[in-house]
PDB file of N, CA and C in Angstrom:
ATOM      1  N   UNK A   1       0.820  -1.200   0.000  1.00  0.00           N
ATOM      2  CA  UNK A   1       0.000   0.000   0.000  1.00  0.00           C
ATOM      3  C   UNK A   1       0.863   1.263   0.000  1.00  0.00           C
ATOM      4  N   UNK A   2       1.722   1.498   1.159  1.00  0.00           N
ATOM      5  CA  UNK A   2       3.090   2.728   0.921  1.00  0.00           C
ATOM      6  C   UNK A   2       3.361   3.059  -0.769  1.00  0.00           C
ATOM      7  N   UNK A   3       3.600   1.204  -1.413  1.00  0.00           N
ATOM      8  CA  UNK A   3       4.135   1.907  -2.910  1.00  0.00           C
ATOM      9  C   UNK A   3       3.451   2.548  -3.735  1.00  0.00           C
ATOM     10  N   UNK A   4       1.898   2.073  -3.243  1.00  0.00           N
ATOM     11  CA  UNK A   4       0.912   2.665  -4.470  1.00  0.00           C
ATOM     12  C   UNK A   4       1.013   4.630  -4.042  1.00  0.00           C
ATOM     13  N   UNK A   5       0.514   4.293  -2.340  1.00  0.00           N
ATOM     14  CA  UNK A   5       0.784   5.579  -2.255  1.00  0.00           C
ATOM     15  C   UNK A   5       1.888   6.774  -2.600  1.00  0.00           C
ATOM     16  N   UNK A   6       3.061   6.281  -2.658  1.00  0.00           N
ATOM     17  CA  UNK A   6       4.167   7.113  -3.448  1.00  0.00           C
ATOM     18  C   UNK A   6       3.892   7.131  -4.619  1.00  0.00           C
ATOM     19  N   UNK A   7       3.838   5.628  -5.664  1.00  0.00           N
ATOM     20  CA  UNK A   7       3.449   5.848  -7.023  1.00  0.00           C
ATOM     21  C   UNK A   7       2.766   7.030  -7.682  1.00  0.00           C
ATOM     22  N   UNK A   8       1.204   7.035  -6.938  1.00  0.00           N
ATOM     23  CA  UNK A   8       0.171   7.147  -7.632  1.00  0.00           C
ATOM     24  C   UNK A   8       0.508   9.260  -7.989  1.00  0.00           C
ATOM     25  N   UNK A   9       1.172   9.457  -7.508  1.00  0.00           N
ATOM     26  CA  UNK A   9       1.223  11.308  -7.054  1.00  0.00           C
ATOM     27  C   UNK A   9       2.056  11.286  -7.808  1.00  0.00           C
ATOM     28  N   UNK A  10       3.390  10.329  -7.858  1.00  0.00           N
ATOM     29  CA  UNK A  10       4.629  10.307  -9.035  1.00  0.00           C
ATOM     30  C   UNK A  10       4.157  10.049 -10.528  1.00  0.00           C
ATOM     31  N   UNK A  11       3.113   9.490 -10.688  1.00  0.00           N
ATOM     32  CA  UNK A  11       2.072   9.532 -12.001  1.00  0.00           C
ATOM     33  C   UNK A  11       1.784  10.517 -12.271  1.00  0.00           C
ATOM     34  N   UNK A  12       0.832  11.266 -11.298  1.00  0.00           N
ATOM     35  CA  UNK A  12      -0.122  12.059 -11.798  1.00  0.00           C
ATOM     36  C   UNK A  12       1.085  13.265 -12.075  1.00  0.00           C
ATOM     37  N   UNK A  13       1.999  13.226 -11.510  1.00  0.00           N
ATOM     38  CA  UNK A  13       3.112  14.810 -11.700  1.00  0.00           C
ATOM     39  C   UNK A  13       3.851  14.477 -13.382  1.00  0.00           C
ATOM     40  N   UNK A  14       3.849  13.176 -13.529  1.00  0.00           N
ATOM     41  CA  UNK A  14       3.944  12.668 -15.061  1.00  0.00           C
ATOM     42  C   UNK A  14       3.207  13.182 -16.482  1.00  0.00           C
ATOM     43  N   UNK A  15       2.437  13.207 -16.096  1.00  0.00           N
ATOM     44  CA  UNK A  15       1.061  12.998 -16.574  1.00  0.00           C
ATOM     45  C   UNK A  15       1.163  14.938 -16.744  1.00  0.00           C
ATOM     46  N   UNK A  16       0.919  15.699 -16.134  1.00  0.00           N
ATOM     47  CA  UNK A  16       0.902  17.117 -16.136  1.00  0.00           C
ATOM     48  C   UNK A  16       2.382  17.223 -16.630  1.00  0.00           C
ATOM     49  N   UNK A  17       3.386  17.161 -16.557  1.00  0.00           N
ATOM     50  CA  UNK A  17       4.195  17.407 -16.726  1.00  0.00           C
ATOM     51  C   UNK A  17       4.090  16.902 -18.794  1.00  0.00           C
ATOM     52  N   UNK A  18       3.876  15.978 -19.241  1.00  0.00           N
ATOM     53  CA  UNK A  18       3.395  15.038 -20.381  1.00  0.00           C
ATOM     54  C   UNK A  18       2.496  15.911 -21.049  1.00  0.00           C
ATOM     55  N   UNK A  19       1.570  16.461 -20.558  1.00  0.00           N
ATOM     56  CA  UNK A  19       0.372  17.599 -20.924  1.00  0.00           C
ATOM     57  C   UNK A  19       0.724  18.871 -20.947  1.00  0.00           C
ATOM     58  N   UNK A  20       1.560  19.819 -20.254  1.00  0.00           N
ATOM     59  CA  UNK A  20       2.537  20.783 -20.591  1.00  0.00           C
ATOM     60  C   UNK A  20       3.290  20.959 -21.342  1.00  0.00           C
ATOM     61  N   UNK A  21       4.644  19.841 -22.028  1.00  0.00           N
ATOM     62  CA  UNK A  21       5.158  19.481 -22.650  1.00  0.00           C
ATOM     63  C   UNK A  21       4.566  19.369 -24.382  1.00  0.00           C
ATOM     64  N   UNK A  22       3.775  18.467 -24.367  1.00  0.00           N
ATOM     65  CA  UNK A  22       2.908  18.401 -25.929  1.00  0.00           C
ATOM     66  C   UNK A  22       1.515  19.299 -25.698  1.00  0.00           C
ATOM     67  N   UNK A  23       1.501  20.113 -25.365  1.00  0.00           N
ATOM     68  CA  UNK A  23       0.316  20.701 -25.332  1.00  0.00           C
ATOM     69  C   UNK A  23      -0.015  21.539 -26.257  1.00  0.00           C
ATOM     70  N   UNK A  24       1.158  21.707 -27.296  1.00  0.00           N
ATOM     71  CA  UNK A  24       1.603  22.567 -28.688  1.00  0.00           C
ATOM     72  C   UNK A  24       0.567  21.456 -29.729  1.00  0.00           C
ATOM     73  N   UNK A  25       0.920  20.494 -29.582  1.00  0.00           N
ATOM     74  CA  UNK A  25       0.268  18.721 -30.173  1.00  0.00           C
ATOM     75  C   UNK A  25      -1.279  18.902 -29.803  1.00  0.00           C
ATOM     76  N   UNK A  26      -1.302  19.130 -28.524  1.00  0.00           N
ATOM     77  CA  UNK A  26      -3.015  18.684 -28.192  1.00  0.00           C
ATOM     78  C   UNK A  26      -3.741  19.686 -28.513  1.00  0.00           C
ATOM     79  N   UNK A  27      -3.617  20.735 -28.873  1.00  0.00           N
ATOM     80  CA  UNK A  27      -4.315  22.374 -28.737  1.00  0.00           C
ATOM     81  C   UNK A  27      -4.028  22.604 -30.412  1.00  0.00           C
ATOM     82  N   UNK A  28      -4.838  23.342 -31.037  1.00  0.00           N
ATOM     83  CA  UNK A  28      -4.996  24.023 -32.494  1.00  0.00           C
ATOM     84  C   UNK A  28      -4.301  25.122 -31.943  1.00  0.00           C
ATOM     85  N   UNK A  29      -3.070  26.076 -32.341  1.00  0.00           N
ATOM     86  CA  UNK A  29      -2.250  26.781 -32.105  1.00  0.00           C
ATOM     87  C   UNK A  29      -3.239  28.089 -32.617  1.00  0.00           C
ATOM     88  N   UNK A  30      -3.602  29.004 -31.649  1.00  0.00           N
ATOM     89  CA  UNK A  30      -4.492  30.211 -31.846  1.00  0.00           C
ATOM     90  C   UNK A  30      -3.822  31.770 -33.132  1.00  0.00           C
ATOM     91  N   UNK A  31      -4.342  31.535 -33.987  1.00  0.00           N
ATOM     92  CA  UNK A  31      -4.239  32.423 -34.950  1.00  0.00           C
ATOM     93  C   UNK A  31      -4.002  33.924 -34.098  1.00  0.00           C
ATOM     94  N   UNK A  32      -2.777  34.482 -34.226  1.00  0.00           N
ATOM     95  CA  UNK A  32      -3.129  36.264 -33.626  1.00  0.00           C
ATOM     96  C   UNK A  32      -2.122  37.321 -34.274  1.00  0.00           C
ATOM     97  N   UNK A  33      -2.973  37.693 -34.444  1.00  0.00           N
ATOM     98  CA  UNK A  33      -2.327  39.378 -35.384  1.00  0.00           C
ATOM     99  C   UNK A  33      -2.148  40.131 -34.102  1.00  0.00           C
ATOM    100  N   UNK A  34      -1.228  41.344 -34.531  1.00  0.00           N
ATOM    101  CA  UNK A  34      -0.242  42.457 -33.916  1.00  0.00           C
ATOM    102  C   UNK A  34      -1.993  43.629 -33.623  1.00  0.00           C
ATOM    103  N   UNK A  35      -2.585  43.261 -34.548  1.00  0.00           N
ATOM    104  CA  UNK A  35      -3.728  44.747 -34.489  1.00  0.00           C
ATOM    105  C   UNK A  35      -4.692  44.090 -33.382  1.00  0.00           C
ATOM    106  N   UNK A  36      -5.083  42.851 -33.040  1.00  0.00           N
ATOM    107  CA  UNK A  36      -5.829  42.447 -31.992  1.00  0.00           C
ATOM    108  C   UNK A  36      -5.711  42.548 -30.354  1.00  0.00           C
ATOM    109  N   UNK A  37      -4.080  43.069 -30.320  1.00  0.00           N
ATOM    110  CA  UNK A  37      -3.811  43.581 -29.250  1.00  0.00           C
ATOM    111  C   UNK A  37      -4.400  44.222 -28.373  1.00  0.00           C
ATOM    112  N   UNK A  38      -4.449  44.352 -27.041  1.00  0.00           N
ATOM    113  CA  UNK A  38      -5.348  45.516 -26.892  1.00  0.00           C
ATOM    114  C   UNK A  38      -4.919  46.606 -26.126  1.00  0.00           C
ATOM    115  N   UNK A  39      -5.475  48.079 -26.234  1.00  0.00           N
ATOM    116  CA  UNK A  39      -4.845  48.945 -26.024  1.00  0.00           C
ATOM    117  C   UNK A  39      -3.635  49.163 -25.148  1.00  0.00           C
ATOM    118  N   UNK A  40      -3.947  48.839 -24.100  1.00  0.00           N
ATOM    119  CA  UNK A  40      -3.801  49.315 -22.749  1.00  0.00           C
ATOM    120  C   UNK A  40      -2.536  48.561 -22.612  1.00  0.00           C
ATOM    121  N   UNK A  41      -2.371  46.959 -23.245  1.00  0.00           N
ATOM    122  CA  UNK A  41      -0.751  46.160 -23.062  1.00  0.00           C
ATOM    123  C   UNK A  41       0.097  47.183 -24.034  1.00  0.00           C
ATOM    124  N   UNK A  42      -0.619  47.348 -25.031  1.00  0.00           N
ATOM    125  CA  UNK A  42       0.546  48.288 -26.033  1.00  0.00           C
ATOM    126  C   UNK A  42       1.222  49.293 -25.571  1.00  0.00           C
ATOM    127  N   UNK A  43       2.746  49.639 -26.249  1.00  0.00           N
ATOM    128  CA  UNK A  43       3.235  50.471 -25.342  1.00  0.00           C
ATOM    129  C   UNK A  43       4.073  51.056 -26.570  1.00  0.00           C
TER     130      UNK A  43
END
């Protein structure tokens, strides 16, 4: 039982870490132009 309990948290930090990593892969990369900016970040 100890191992599952260490395991199972050492997975899941896998797993996010796996999903951060290719997340360029899992996601349609968002189209954005320079004019959609909005005011107030522009400088």
């Amino acid at each position: 039982m100890a191992v599952i309990a260490v395991m199972i948290p050492v997975l899941m930090l896998g797993v996010v870490v796996a999903l951060g990593r290719y997340e360029e892969w899992l996601l349609p990369p968002a189209e954005r132009s320079d004019d959609t900016e909005p005011v107030a970040l522009s400088h």
